[in-house]
C-alpha atoms as a PDB file:
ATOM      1  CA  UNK A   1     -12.463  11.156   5.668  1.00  0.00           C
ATOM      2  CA  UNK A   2      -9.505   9.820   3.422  1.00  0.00           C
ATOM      3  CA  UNK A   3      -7.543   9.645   6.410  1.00  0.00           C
ATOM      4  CA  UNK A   4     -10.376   7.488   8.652  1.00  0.00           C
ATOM      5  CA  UNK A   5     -10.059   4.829   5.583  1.00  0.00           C
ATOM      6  CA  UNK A   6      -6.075   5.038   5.774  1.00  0.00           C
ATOM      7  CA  UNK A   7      -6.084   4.443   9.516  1.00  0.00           C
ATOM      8  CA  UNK A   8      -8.107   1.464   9.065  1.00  0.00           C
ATOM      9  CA  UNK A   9      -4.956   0.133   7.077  1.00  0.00           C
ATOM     10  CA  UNK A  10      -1.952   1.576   8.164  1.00  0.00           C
ATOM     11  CA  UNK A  11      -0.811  -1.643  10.359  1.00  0.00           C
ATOM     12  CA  UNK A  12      -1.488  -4.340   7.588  1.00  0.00           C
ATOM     13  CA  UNK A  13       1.263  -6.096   5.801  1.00  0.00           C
ATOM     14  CA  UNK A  14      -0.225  -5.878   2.409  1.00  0.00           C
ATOM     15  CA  UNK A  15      -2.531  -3.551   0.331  1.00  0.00           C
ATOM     16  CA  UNK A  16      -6.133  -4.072   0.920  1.00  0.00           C
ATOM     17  CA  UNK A  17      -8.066  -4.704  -1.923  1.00  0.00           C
ATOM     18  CA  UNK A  18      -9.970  -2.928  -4.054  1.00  0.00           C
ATOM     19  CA  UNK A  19     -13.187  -4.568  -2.363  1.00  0.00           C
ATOM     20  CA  UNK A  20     -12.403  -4.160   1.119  1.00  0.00           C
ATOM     21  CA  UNK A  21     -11.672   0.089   0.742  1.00  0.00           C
ATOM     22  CA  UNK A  22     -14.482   0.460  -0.452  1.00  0.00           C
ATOM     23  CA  UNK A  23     -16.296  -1.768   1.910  1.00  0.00           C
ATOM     24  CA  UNK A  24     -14.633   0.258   4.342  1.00  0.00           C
ATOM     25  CA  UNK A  25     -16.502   3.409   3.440  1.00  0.00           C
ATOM     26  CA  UNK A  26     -19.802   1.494   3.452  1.00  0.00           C
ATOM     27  CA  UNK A  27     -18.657   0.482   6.924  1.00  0.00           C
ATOM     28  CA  UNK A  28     -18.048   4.113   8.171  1.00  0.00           C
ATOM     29  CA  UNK A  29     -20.933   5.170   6.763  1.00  0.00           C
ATOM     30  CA  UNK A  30     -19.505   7.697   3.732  1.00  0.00           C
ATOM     31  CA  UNK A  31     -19.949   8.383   0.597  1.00  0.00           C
ATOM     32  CA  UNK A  32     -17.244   8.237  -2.100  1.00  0.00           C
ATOM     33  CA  UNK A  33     -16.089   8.011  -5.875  1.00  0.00           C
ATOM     34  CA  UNK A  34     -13.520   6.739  -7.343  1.00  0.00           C
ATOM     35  CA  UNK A  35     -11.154   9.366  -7.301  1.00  0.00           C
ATOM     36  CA  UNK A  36     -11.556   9.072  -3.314  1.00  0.00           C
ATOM     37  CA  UNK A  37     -10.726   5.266  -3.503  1.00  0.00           C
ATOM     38  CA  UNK A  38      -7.675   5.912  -5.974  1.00  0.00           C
ATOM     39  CA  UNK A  39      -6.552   8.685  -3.464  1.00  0.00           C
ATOM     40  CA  UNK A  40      -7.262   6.189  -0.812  1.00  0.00           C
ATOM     41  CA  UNK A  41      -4.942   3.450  -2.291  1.00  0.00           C
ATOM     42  CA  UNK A  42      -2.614   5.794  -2.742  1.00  0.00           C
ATOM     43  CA  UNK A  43      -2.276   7.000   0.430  1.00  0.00           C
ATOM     44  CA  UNK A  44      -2.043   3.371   1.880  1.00  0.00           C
ATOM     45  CA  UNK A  45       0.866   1.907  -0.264  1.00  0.00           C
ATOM     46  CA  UNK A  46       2.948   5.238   0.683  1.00  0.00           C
ATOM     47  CA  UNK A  47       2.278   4.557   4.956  1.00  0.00           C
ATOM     48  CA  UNK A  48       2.944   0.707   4.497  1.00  0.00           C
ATOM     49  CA  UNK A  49       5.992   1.389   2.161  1.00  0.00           C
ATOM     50  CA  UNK A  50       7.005   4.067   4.792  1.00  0.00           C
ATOM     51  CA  UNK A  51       7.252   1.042   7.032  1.00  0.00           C
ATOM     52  CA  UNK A  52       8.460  -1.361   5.144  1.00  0.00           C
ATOM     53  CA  UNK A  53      12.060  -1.995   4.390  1.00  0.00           C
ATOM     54  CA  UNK A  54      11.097  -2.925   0.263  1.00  0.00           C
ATOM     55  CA  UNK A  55      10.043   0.748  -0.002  1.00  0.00           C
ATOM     56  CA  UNK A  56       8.708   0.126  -3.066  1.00  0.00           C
ATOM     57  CA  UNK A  57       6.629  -3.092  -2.465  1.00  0.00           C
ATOM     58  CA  UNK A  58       3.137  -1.518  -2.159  1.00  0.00           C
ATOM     59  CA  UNK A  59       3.800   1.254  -4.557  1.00  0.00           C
ATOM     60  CA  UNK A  60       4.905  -1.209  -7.567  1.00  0.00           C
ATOM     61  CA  UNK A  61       1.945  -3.740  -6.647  1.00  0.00           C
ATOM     62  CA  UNK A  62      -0.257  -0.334  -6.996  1.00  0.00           C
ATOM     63  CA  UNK A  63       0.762   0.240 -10.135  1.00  0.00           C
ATOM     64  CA  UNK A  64      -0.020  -3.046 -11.180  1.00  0.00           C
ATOM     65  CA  UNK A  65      -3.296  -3.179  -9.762  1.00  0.00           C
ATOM     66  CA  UNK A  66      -4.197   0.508 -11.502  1.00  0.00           C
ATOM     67  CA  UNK A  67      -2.870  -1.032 -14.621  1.00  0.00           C
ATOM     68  CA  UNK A  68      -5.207  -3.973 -14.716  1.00  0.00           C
ATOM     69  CA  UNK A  69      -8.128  -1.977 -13.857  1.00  0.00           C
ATOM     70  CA  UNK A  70      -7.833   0.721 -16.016  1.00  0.00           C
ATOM     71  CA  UNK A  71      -7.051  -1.133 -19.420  1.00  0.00           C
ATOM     72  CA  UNK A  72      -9.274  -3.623 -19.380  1.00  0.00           C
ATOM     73  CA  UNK A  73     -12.006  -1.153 -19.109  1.00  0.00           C
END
């Protein structure tokens, strides 16, 4: 099921949003939690950094975005 959301993805240029993931599995018609959608965003940054010659673009910008989320909670 992961993989369905990270095919949705995999030829972008940039890291979908939080939003649009999880729209995505509304859109497929699953169920999920957040350690899907973290798994999820994981899995994205790693295929678009695999083709990407920054490999660390989506990774660092990951970080970033985990980092926001997570502390101002």
């Amino acid at each position: 099921m992961i993989e369905d959301v990270v095919s949705l993805f995999e030829n972008d240029h940039e890291l979908p949003t939080y939003n649009k993931i999880r729209g995505a599995y509304v859109d497929i018609g699953k169920g999920f939690s957040e350690k899907m959608l973290v798994e999820t965003e994981l899995k994205i940054a790693l295929v678009l950094d695999s083709k990407n010659c920054n490999r660390d673009h989506h990774w660092n910008k990951l970080i970033s975005r985990w980092k926001k989320r997570w502390s101002s909670s």
